[in-house]
PDB file of N, CA and C in Angstrom:
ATOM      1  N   UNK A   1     125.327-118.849 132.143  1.00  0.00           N
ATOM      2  CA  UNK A   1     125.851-119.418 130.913  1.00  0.00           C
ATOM      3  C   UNK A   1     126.603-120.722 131.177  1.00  0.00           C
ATOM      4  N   UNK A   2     127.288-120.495 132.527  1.00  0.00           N
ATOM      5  CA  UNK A   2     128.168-122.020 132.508  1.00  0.00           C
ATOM      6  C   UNK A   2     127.341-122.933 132.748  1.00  0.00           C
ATOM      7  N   UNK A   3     125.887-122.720 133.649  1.00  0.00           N
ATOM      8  CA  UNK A   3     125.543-124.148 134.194  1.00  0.00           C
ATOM      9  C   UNK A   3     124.571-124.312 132.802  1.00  0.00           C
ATOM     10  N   UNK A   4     124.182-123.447 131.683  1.00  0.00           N
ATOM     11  CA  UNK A   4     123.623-124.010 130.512  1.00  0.00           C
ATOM     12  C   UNK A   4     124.147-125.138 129.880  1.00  0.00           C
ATOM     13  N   UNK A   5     125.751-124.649 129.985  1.00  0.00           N
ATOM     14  CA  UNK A   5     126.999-125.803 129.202  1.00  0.00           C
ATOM     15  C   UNK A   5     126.402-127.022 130.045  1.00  0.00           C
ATOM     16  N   UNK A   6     126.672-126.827 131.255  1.00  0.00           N
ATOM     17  CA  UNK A   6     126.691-128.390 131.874  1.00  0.00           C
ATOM     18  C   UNK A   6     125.388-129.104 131.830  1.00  0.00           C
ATOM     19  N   UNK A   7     124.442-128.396 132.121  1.00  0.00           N
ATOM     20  CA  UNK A   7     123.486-129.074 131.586  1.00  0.00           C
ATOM     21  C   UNK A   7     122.983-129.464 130.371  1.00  0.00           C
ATOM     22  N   UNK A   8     123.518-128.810 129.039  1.00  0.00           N
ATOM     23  CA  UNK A   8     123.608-129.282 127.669  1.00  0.00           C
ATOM     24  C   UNK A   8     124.423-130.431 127.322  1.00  0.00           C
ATOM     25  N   UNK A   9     125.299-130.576 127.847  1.00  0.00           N
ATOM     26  CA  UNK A   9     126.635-131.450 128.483  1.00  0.00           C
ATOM     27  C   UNK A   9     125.940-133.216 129.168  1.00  0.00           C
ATOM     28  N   UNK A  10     125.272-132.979 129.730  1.00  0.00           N
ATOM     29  CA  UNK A  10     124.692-133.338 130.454  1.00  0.00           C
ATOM     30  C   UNK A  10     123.263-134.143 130.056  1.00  0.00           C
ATOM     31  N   UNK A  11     122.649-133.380 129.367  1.00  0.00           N
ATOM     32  CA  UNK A  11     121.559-133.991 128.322  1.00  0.00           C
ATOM     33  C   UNK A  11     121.677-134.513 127.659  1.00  0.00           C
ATOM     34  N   UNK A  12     122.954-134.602 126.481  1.00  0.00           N
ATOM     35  CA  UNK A  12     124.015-134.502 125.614  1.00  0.00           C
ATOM     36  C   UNK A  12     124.060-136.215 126.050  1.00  0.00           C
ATOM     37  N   UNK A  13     124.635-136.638 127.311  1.00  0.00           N
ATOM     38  CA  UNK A  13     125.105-137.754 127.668  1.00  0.00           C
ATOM     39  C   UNK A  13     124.135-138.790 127.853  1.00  0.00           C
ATOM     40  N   UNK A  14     123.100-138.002 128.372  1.00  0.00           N
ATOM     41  CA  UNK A  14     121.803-138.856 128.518  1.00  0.00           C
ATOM     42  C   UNK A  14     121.472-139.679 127.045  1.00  0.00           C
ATOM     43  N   UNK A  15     121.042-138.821 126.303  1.00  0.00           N
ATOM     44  CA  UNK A  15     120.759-139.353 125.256  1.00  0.00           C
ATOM     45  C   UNK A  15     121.436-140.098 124.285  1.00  0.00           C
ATOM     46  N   UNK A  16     123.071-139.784 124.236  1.00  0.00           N
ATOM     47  CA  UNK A  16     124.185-141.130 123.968  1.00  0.00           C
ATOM     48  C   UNK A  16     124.152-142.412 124.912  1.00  0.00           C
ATOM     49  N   UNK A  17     123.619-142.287 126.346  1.00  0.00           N
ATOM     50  CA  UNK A  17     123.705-143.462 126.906  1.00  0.00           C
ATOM     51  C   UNK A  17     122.277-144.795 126.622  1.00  0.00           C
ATOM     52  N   UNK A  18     121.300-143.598 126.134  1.00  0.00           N
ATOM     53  CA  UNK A  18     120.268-144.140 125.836  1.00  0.00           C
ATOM     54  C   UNK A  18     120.690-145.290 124.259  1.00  0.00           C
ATOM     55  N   UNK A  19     121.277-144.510 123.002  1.00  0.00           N
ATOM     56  CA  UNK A  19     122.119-144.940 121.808  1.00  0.00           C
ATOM     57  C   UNK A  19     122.501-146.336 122.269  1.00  0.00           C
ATOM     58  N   UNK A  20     123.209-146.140 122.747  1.00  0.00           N
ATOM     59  CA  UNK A  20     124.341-147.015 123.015  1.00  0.00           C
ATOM     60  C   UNK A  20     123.378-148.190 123.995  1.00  0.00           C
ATOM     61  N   UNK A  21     122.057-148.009 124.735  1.00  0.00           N
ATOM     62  CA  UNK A  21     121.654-149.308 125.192  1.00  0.00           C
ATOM     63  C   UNK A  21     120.963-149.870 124.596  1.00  0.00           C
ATOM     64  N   UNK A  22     120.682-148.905 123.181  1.00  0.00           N
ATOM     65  CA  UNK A  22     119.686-149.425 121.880  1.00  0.00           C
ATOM     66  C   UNK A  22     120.264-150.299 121.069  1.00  0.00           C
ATOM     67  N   UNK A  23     121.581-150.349 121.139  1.00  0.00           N
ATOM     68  CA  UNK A  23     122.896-151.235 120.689  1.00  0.00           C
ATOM     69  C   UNK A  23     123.407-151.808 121.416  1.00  0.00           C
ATOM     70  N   UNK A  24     123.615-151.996 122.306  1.00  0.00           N
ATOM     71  CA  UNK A  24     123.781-152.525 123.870  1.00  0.00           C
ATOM     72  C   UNK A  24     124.592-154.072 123.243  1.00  0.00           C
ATOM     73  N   UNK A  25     123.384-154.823 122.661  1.00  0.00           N
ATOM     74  CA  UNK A  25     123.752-156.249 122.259  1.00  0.00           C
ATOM     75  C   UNK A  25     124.961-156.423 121.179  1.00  0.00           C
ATOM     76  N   UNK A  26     125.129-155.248 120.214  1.00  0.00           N
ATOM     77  CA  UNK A  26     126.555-155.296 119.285  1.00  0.00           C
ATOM     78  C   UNK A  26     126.988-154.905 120.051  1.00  0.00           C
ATOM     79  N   UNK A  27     127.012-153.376 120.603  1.00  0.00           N
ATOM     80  CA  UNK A  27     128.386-153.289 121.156  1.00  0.00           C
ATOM     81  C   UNK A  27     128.989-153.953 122.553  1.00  0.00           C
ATOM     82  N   UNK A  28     128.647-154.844 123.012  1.00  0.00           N
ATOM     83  CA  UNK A  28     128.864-155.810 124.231  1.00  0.00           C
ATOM     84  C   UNK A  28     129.113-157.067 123.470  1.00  0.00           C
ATOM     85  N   UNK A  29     129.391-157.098 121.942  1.00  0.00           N
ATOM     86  CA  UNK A  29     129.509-158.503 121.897  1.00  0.00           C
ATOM     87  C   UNK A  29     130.941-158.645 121.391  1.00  0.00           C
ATOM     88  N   UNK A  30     130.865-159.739 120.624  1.00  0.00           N
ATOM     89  CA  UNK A  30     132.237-160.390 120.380  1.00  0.00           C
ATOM     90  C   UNK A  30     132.611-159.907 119.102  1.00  0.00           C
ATOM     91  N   UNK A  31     131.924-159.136 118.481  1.00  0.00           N
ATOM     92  CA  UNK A  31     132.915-158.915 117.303  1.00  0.00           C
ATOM     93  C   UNK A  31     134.099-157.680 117.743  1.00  0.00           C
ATOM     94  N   UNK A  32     134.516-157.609 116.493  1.00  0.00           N
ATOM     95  CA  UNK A  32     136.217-157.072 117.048  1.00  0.00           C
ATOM     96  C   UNK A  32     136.103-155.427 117.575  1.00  0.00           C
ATOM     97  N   UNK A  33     136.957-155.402 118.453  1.00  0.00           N
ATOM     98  CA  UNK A  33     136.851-154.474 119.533  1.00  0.00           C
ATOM     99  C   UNK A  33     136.971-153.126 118.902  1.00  0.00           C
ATOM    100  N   UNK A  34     137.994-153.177 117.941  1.00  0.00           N
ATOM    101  CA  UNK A  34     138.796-151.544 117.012  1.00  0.00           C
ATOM    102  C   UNK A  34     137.196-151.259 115.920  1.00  0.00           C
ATOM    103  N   UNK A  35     136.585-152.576 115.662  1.00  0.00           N
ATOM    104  CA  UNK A  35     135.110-152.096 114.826  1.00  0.00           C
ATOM    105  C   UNK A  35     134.228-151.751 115.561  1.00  0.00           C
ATOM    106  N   UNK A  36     133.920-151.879 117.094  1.00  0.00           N
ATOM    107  CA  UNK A  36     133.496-151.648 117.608  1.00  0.00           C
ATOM    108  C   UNK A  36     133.297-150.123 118.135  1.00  0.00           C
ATOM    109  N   UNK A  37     134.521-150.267 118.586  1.00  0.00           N
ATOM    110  CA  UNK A  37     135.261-148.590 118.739  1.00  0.00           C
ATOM    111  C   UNK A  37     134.527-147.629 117.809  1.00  0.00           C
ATOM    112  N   UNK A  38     135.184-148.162 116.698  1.00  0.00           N
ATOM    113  CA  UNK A  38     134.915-146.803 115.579  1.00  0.00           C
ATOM    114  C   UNK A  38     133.097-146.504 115.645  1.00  0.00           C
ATOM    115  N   UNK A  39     132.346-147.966 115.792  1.00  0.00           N
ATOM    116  CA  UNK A  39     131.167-147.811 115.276  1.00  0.00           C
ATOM    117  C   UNK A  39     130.368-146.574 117.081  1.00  0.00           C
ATOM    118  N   UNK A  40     131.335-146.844 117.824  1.00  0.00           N
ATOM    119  CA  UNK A  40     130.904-146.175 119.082  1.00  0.00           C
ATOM    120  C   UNK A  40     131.043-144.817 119.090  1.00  0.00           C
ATOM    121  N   UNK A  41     132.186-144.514 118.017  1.00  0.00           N
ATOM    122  CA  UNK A  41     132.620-143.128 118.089  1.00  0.00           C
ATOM    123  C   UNK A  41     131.770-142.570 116.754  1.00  0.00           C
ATOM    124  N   UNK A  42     131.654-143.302 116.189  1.00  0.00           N
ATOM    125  CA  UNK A  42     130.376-142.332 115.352  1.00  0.00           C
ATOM    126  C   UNK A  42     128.983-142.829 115.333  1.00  0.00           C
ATOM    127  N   UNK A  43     128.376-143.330 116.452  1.00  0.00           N
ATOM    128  CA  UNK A  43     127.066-143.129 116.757  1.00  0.00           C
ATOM    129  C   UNK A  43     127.199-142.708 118.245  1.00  0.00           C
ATOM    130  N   UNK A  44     127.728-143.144 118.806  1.00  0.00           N
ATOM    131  CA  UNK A  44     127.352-142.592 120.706  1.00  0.00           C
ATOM    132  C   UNK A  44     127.823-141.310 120.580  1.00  0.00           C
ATOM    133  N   UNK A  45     129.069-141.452 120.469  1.00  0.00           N
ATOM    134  CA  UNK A  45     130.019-139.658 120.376  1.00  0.00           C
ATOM    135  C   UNK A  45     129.429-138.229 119.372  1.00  0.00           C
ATOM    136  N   UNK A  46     128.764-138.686 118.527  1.00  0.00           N
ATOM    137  CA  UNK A  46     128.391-137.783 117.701  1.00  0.00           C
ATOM    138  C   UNK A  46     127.384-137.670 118.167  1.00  0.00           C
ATOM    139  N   UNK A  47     126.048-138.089 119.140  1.00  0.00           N
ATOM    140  CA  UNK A  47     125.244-137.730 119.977  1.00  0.00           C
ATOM    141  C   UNK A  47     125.660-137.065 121.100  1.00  0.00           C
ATOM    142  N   UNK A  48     126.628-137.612 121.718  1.00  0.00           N
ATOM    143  CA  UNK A  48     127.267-136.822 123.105  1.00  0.00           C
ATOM    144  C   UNK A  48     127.511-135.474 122.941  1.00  0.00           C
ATOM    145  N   UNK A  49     128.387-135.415 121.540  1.00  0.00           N
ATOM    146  CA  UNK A  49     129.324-134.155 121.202  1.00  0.00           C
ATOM    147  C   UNK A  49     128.582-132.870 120.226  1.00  0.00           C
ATOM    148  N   UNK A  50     126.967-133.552 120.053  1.00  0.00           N
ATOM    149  CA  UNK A  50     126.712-132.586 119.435  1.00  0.00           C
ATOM    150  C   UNK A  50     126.499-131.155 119.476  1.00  0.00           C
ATOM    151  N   UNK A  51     126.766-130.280 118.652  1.00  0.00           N
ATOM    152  CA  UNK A  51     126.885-128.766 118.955  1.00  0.00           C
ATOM    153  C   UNK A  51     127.951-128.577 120.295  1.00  0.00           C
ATOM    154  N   UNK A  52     128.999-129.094 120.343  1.00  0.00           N
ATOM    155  CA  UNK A  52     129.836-128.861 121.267  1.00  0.00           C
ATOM    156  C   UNK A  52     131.315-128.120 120.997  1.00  0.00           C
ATOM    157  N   UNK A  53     131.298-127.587 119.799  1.00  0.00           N
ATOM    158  CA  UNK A  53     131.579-126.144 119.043  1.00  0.00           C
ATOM    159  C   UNK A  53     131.219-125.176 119.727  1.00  0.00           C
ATOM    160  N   UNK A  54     130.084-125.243 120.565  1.00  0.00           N
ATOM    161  CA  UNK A  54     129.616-123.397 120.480  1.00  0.00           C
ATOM    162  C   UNK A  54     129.873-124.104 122.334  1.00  0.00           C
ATOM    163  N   UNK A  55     130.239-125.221 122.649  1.00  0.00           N
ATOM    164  CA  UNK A  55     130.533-124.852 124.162  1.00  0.00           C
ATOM    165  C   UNK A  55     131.835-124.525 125.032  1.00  0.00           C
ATOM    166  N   UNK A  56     131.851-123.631 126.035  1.00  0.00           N
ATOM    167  CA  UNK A  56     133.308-123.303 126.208  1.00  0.00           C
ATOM    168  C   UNK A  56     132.981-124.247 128.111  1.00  0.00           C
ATOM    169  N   UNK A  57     134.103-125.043 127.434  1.00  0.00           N
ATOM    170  CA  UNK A  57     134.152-126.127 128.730  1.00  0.00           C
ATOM    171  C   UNK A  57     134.894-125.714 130.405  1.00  0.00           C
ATOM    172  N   UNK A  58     134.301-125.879 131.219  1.00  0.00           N
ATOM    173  CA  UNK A  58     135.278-126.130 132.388  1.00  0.00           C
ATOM    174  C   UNK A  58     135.776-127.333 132.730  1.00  0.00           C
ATOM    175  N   UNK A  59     136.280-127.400 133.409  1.00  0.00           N
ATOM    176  CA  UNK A  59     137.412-128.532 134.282  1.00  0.00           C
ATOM    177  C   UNK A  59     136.092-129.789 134.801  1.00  0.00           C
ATOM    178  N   UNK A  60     135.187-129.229 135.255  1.00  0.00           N
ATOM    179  CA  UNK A  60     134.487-130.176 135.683  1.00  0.00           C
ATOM    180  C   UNK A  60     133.636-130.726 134.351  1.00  0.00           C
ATOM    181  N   UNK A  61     133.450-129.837 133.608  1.00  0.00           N
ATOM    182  CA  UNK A  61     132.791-130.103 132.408  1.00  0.00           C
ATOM    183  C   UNK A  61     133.153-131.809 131.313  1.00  0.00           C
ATOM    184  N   UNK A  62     134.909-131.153 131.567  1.00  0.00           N
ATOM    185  CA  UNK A  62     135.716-132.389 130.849  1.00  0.00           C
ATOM    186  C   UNK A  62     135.802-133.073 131.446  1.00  0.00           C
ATOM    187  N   UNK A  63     135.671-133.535 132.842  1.00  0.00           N
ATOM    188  CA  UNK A  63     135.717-134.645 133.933  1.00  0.00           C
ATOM    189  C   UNK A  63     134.299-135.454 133.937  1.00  0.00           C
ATOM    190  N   UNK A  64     133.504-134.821 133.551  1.00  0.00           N
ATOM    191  CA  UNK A  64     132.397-135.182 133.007  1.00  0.00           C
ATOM    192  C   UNK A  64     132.378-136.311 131.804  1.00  0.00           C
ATOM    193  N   UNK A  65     133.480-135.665 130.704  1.00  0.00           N
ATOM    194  CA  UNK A  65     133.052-136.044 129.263  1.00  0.00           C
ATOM    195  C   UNK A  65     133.950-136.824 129.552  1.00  0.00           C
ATOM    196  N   UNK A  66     134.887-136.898 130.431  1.00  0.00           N
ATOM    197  CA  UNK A  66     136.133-138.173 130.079  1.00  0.00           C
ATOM    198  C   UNK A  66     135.513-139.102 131.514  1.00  0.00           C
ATOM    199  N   UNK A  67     134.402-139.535 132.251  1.00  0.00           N
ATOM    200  CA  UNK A  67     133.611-140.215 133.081  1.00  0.00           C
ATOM    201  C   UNK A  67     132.956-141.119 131.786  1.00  0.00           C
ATOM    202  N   UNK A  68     132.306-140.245 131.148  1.00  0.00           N
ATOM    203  CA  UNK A  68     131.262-140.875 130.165  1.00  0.00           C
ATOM    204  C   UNK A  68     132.060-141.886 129.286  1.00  0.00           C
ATOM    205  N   UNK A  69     133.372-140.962 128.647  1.00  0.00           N
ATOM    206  CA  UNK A  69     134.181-141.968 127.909  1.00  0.00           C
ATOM    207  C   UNK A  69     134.247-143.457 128.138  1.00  0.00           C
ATOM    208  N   UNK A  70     135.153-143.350 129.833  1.00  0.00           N
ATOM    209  CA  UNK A  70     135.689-144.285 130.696  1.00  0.00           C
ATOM    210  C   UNK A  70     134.350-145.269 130.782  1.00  0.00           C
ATOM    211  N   UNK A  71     133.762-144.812 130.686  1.00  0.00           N
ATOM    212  CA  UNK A  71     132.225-146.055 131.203  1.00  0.00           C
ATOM    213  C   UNK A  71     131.761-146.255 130.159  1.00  0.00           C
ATOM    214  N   UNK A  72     131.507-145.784 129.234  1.00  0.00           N
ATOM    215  CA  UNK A  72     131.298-146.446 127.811  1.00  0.00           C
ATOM    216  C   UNK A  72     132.264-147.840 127.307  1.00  0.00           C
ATOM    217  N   UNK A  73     133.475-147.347 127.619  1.00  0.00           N
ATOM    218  CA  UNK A  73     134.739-148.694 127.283  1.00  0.00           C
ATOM    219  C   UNK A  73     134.390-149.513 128.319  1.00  0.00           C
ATOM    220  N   UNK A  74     133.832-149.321 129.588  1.00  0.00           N
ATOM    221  CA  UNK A  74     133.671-150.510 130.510  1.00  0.00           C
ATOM    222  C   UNK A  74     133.024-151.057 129.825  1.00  0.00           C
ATOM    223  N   UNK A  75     131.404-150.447 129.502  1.00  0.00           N
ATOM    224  CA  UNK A  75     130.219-151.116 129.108  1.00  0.00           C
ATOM    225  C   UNK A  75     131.239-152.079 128.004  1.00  0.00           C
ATOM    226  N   UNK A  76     131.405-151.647 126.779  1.00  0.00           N
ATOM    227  CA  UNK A  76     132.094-152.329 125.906  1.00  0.00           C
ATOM    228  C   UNK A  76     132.726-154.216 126.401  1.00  0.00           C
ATOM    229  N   UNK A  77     133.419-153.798 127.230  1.00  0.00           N
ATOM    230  CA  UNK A  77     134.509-154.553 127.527  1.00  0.00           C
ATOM    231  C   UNK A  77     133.973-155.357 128.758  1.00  0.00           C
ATOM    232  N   UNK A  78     132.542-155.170 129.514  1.00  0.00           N
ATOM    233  CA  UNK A  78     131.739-155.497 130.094  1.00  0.00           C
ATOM    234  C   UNK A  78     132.373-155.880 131.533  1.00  0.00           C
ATOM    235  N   UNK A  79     133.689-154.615 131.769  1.00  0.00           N
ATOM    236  CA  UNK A  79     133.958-154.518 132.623  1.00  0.00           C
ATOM    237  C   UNK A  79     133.204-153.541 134.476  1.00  0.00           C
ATOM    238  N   UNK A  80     133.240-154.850 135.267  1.00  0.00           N
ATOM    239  CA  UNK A  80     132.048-154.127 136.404  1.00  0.00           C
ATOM    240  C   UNK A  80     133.142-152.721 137.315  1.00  0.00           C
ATOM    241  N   UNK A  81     132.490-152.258 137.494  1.00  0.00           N
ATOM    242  CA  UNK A  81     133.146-150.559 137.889  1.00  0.00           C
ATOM    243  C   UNK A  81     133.921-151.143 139.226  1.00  0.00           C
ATOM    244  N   UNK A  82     133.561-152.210 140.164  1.00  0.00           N
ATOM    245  CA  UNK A  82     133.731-152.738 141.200  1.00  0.00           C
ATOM    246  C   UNK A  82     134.831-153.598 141.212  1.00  0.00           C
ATOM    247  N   UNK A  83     135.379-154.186 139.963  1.00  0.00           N
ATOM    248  CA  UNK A  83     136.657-154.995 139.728  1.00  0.00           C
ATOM    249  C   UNK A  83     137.980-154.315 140.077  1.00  0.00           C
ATOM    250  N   UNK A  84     137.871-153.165 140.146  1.00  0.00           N
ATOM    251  CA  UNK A  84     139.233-151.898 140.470  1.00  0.00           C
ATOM    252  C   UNK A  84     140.092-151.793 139.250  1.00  0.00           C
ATOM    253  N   UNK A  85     139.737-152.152 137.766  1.00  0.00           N
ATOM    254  CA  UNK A  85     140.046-151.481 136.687  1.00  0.00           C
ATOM    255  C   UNK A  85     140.199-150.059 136.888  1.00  0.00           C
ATOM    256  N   UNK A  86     141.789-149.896 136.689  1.00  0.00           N
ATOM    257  CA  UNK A  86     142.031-147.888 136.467  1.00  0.00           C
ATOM    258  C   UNK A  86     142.051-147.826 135.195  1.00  0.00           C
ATOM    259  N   UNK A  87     141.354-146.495 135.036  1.00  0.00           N
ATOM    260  CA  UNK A  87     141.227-146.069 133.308  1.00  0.00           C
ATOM    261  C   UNK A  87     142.615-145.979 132.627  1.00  0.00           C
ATOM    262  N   UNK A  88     143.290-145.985 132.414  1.00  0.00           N
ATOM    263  CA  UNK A  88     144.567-146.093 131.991  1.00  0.00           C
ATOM    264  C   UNK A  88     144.521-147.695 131.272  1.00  0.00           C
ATOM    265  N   UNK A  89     144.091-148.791 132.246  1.00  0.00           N
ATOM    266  CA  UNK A  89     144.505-149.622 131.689  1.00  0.00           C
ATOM    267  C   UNK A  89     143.323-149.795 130.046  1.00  0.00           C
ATOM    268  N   UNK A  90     141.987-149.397 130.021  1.00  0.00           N
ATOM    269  CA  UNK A  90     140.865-149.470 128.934  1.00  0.00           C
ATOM    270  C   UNK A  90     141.706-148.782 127.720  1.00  0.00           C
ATOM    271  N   UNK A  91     142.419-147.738 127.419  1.00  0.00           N
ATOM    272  CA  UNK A  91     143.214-147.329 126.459  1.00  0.00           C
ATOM    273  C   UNK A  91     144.114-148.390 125.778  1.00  0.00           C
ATOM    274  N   UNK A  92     144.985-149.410 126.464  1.00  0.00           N
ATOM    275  CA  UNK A  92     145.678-150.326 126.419  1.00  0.00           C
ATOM    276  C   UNK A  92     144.748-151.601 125.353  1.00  0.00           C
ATOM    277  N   UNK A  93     143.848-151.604 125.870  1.00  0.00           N
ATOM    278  CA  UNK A  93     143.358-152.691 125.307  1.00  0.00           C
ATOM    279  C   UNK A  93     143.026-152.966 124.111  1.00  0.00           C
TER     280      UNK A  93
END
């Protein structure tokens, strides 16, 4: 049952990352960042998160979903993973 979660979890992400490179060109561009946001959290996230009601998460599960987060705001902010940005500071912005 758990490795169903993670791999639903997991599929889940695939197919928001796919979303999000179908949009790739708005959401990497210059319009404003908070419209951006929102428009990320209800098309990428509502793909990521779907049916995620009926899942009971582990520790690695959410380290998972808060990876995906963190790299989504890079993509956004078209920050390279290699610059040594800590996630802490992408909340800030």
């Amino acid at each position: 049952m758990m490795q169903d979660v993670t791999h639903k979890i997991k599929s889940r992400i695939v197919m928001a990352k796919a979303a999000f490179n179908k949009k790739k060109a708005f959401f990497t561009s210059k319009v404003d960042l908070n419209l951006r946001q929102e428009l990320v959290k209800r098309s990428i996230w509502s793909k990521a998160l779907y049916s995620a009601e009926d899942w009971t998460l582990q520790k690695a599960d959410l380290a998972v979903l808060w990876k995906f987060q963190n790299l989504v705001l890079q993509w956004m902010e078209k920050i390279s993973w290699n610059n040594g940005v800590i996630n802490e500071i992408l909340y800030i912005r």
